[in-house]
Every structure is written in C-alpha cells, then in structure tokens.
N, C-alpha and C. Protein backbone atom coordinates (compact mmCIF):
# COMPACT_ATOMS: atom_id res chain seq x y z
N UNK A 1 0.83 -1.19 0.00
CA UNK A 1 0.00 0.00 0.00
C UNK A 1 0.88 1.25 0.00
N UNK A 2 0.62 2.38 -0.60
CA UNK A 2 0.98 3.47 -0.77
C UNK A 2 0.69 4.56 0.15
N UNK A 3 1.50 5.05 1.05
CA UNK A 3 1.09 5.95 2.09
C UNK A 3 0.94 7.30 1.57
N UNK A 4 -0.33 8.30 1.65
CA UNK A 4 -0.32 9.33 1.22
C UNK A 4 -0.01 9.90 0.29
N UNK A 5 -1.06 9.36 -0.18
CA UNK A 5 -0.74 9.26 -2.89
C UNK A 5 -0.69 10.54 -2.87
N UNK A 6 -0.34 11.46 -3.42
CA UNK A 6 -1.40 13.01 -3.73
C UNK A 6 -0.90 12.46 -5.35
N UNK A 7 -1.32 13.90 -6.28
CA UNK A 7 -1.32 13.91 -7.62
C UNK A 7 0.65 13.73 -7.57
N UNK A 8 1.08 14.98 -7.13
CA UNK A 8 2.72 15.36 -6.97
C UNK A 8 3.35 14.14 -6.91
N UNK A 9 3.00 13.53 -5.99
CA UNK A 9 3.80 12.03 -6.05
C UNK A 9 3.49 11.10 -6.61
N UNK A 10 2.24 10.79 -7.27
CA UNK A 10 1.95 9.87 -8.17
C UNK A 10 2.73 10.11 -9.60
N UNK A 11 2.33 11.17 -9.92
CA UNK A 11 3.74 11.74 -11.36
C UNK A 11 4.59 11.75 -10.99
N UNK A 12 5.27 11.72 -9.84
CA UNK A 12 6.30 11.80 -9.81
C UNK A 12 7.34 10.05 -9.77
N UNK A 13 6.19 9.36 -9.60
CA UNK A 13 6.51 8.12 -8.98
C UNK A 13 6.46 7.46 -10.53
N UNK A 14 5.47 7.50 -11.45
CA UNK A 14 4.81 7.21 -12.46
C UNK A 14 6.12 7.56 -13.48
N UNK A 15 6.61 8.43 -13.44
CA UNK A 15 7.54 8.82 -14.18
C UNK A 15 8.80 8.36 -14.52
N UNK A 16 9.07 6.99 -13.22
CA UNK A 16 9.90 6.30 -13.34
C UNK A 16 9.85 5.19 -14.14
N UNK A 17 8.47 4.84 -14.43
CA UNK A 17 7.81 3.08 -15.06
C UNK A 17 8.85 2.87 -16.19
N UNK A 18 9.72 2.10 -15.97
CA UNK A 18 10.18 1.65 -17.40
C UNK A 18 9.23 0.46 -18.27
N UNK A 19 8.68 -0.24 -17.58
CA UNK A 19 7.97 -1.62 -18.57
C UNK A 19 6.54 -0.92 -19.56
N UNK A 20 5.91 0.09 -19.05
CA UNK A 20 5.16 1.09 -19.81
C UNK A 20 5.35 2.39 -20.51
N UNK A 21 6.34 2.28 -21.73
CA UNK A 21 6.65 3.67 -22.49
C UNK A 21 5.28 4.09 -22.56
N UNK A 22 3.78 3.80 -23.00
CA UNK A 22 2.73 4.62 -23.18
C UNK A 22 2.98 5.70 -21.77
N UNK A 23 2.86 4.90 -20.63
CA UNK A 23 2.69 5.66 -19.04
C UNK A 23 3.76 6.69 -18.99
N UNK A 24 4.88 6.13 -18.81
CA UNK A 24 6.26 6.95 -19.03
C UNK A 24 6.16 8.30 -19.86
N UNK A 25 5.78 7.92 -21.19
CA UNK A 25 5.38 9.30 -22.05
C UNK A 25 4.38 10.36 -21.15
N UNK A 26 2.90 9.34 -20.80
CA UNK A 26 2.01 10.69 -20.78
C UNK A 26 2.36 11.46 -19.38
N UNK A 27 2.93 10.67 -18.56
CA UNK A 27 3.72 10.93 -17.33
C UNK A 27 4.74 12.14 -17.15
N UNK A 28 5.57 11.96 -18.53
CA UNK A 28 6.73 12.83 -18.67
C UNK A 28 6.02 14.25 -19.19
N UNK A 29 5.12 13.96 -20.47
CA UNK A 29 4.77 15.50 -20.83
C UNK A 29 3.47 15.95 -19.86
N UNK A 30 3.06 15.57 -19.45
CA UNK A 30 2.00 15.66 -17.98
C UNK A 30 3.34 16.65 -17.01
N UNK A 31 4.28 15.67 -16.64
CA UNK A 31 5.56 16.48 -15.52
C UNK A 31 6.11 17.98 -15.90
N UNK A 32 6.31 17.70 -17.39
CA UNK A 32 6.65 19.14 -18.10
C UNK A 32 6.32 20.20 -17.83
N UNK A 33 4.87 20.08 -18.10
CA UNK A 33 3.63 20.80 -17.95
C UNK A 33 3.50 21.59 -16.37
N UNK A 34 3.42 20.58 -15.86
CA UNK A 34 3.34 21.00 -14.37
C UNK A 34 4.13 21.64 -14.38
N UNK A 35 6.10 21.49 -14.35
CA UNK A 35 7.15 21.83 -14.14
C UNK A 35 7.24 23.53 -14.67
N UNK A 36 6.75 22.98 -15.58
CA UNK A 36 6.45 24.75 -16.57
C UNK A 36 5.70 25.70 -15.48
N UNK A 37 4.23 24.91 -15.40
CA UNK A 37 3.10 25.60 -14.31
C UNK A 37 4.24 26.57 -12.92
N UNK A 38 4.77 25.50 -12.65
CA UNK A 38 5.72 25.74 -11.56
C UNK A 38 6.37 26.68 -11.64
N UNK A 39 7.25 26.48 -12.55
CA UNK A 39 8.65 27.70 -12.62
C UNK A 39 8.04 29.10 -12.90
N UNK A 40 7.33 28.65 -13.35
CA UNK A 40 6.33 30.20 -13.92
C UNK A 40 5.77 30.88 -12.54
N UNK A 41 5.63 30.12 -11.67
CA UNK A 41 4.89 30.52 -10.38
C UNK A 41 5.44 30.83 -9.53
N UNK A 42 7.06 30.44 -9.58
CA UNK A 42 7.70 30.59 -8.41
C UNK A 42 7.93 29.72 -7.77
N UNK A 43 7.41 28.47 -7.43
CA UNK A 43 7.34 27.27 -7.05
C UNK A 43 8.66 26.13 -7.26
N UNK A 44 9.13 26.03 -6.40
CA UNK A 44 10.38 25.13 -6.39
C UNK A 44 9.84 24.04 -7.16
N UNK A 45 10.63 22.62 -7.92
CA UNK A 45 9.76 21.84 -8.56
C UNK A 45 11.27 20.73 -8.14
N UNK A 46 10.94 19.40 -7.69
CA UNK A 46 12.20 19.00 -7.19
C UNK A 46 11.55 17.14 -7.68
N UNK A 47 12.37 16.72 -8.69
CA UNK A 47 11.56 15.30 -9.24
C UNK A 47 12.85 14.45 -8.23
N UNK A 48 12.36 13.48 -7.35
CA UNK A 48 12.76 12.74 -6.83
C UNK A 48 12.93 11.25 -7.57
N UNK A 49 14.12 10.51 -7.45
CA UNK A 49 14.37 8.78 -8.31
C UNK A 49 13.41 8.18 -7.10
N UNK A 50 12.58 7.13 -7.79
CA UNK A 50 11.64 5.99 -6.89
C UNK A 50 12.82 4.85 -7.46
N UNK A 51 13.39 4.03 -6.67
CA UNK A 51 13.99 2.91 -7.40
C UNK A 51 12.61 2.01 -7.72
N UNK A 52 12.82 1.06 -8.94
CA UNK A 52 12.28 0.37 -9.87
C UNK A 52 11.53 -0.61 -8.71
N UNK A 53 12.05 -1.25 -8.55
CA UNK A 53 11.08 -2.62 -7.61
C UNK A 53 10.13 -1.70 -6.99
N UNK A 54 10.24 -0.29 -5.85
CA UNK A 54 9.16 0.37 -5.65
C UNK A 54 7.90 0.32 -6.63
N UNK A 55 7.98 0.65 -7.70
CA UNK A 55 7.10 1.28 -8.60
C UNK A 55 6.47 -0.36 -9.12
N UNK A 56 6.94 -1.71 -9.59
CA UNK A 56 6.51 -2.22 -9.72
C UNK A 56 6.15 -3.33 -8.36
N UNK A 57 6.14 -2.77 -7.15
CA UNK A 57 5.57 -3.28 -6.10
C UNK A 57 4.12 -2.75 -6.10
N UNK A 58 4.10 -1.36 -6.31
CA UNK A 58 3.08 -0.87 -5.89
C UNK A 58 1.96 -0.72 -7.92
N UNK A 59 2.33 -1.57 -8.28
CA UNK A 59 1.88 -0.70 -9.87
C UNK A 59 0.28 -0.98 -9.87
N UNK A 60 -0.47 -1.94 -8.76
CA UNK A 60 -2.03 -2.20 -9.04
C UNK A 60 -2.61 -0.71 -8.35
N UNK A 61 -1.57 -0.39 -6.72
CA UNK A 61 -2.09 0.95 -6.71
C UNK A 61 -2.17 2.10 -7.23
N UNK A 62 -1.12 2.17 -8.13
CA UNK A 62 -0.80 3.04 -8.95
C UNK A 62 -1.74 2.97 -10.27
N UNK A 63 -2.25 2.37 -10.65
CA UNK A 63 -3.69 1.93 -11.64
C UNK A 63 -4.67 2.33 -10.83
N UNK A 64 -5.19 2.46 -9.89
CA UNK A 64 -6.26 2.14 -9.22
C UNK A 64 -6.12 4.39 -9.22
N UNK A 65 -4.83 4.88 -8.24
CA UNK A 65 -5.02 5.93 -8.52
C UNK A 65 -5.02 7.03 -9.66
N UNK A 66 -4.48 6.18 -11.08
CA UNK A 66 -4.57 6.79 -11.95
C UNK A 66 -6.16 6.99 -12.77
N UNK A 67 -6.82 5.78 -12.20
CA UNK A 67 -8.35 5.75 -12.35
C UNK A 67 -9.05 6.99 -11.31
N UNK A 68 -8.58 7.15 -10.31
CA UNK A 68 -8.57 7.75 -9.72
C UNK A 68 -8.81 9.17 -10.22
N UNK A 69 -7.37 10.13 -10.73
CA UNK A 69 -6.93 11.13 -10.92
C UNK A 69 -8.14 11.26 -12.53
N UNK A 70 -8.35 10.16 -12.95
CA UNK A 70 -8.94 10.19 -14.52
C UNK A 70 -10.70 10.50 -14.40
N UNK A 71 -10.88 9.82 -12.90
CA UNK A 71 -12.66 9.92 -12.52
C UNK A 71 -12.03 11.55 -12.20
N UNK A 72 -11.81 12.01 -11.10
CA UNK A 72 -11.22 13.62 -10.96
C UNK A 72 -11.64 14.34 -11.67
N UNK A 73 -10.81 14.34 -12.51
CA UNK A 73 -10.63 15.22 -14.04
C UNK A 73 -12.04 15.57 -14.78
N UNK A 74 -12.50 13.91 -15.14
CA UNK A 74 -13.60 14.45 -15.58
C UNK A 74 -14.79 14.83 -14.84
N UNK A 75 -15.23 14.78 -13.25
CA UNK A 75 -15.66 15.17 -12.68
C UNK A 75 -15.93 16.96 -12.57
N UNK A 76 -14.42 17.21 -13.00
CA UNK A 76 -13.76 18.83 -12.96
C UNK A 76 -14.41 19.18 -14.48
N UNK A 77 -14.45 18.58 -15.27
CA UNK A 77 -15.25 18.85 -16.73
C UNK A 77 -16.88 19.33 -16.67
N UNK A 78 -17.17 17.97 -15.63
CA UNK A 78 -18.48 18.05 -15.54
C UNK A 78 -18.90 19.58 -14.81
N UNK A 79 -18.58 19.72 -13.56
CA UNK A 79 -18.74 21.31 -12.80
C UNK A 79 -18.26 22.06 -13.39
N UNK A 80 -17.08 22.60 -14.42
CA UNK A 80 -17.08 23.81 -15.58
C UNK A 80 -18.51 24.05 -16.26
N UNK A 81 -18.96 22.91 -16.77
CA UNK A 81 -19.92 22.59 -17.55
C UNK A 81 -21.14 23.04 -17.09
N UNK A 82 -21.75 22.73 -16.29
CA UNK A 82 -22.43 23.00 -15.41
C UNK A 82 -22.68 24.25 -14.93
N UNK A 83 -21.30 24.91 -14.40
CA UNK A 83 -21.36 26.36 -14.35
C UNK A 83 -21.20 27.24 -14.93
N UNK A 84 -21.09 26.99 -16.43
CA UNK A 84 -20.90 27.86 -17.60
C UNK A 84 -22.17 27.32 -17.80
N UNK A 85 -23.03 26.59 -18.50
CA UNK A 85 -24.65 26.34 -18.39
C UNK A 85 -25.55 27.32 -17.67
N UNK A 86 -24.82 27.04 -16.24
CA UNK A 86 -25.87 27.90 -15.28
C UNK A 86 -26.02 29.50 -15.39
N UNK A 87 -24.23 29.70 -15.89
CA UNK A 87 -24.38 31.26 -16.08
C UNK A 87 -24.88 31.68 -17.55
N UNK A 88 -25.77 30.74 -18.45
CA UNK A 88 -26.23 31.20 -19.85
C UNK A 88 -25.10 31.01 -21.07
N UNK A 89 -24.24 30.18 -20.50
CA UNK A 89 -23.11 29.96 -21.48
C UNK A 89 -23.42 28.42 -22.58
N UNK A 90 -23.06 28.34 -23.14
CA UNK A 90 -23.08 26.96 -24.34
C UNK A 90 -21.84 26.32 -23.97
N UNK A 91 -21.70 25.29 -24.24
CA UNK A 91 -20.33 24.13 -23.49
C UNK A 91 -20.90 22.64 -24.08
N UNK A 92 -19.75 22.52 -24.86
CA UNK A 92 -19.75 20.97 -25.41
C UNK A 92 -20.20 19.81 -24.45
N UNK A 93 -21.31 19.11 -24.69
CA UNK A 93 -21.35 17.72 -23.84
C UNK A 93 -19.45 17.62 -22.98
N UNK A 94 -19.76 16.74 -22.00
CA UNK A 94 -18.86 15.84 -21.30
C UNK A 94 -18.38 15.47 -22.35
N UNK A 95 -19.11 14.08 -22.58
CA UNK A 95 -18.38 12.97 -24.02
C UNK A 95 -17.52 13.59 -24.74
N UNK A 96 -17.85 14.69 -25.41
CA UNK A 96 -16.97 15.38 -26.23
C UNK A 96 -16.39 16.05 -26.25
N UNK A 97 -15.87 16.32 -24.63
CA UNK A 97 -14.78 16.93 -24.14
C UNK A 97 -13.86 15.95 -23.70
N UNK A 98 -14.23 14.72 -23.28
CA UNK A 98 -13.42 13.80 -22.96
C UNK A 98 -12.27 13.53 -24.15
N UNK A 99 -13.32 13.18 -25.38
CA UNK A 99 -12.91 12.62 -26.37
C UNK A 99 -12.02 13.00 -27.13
N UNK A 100 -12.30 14.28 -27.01
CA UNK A 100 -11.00 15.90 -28.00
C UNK A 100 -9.48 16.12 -26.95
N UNK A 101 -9.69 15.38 -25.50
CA UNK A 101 -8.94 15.76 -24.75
C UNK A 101 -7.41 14.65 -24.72
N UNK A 102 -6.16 14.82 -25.43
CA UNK A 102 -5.02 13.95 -25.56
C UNK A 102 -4.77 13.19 -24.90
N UNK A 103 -4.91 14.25 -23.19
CA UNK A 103 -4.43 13.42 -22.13
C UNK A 103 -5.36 12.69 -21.86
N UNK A 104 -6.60 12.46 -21.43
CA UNK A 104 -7.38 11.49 -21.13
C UNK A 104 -7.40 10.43 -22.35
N UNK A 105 -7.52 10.92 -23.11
CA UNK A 105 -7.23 9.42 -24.32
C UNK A 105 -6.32 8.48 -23.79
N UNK A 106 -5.35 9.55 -23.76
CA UNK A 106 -3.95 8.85 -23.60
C UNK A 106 -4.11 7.97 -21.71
N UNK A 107 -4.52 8.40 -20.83
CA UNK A 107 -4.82 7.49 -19.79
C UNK A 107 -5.78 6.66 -19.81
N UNK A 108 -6.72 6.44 -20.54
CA UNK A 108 -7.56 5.51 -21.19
C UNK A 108 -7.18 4.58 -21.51
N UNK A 109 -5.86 4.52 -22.21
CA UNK A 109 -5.29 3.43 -23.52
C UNK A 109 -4.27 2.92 -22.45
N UNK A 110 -3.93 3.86 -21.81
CA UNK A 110 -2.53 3.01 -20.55
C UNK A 110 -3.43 1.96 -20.09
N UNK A 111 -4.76 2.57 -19.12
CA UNK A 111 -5.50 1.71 -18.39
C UNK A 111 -6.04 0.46 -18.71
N UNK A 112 -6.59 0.97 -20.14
CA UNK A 112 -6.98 -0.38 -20.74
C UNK A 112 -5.79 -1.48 -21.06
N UNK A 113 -4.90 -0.77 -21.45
CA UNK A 113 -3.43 -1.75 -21.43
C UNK A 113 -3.53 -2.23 -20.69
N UNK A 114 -3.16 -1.79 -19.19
CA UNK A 114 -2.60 -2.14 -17.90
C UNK A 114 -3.76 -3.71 -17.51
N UNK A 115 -4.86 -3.20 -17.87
CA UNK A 115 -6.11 -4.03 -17.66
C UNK A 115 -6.17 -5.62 -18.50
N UNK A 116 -5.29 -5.45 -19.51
CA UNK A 116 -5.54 -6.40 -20.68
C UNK A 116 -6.08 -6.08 -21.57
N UNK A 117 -6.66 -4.95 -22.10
CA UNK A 117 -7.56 -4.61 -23.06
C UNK A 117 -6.94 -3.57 -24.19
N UNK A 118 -7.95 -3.92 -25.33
CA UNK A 118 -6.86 -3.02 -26.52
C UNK A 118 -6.31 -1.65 -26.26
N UNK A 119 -5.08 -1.44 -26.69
CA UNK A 119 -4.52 0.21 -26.40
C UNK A 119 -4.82 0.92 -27.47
C-alpha cells in the first residue's frame, strides 16, 4: 500500500515506469507541464528517483489511482460545464470533451493496457 498518494507524487513516482513507455510518455509530458506551471509561479519543482522494484511493487495501486486522478478530471469537466450552463453559457457535452482531450485518451489506452484490453 501506498502511504499518502497526492497527484505530486503519483507523477512523480509514475515517471519512473520503465515496462510502460505509453505511461512513461504521458507521465513525462503531464511532468513538463506542471514543471512549466511551476517555474512560472515561483514554485520550487524538485523530481525525486523511486527505485524500480518500488514502482513495480506498488503498480495495481498506482492503476487504481490513476483511475482515480482520470474519474477527478472528468468530474472537474463536468462542474465547468455545469457552471458555464448555469451562467447562460453553451459548453460541449462531457463525451466530447473527454474525447477531443489527448491526455485522457492517452490514460484511457494506458488503463486499458494495464487491464488487458486493446490500447
């Protein structure tokens, strides 16, 4: 079990996976991103090494919270949505914000990997 996941340490942990280049990728330009967010902010940004057996000790929790971070997200779609609606605004269905969106594709196709299912 994984003591005290947040997002920060799950990318950060995630970023190490060597047996999943899909994960590794969306992991790395996901880290970028942030890293960018960061420096721009002022925000120290400090990527810590997980040695390897860690990451594949823990890799069902690490699925479980990437399902996790992926229900999140689109949850966060849904309440934009919602509150651009409420204030008289127009806003694409969910579905078709999911669908236009790289990164969720792209954690979709890990998951279903990870799961057994087509990428």
């Amino acid at each position: 079990m994984i003591a005290a996941v947040t997002p920060r340490t799950l990318v950060v942990t995630l970023s190490t996976v060597r047996p999943m280049p899909e994960l590794a990728a969306l992991v790395d330009n996901r880290l970028s991103s942030m890293q960018g967010v960061c420096e721009r902010s002022m925000f120290p940004v400090r990527v810590m090494e997980v040695p390897h057996t860690n990451v594949v000790a823990a890799a069902a929790d690490l699925l479980n919270e990437l399902k996790n971070l992926q229900r999140a997200y689109v949850n966060l779609m849904e309440t934009g949505r919602d509150r651009i609606l409420q204030h008289g605004g127009t806003c694409d269905p969910v579905d078709v914000m999911e669908a236009a969106d790289p990164f969720l594709r792209a954690s979709k196709a890990v998951i279903a990997k990870a799961e057994g299912g087509a990428a």
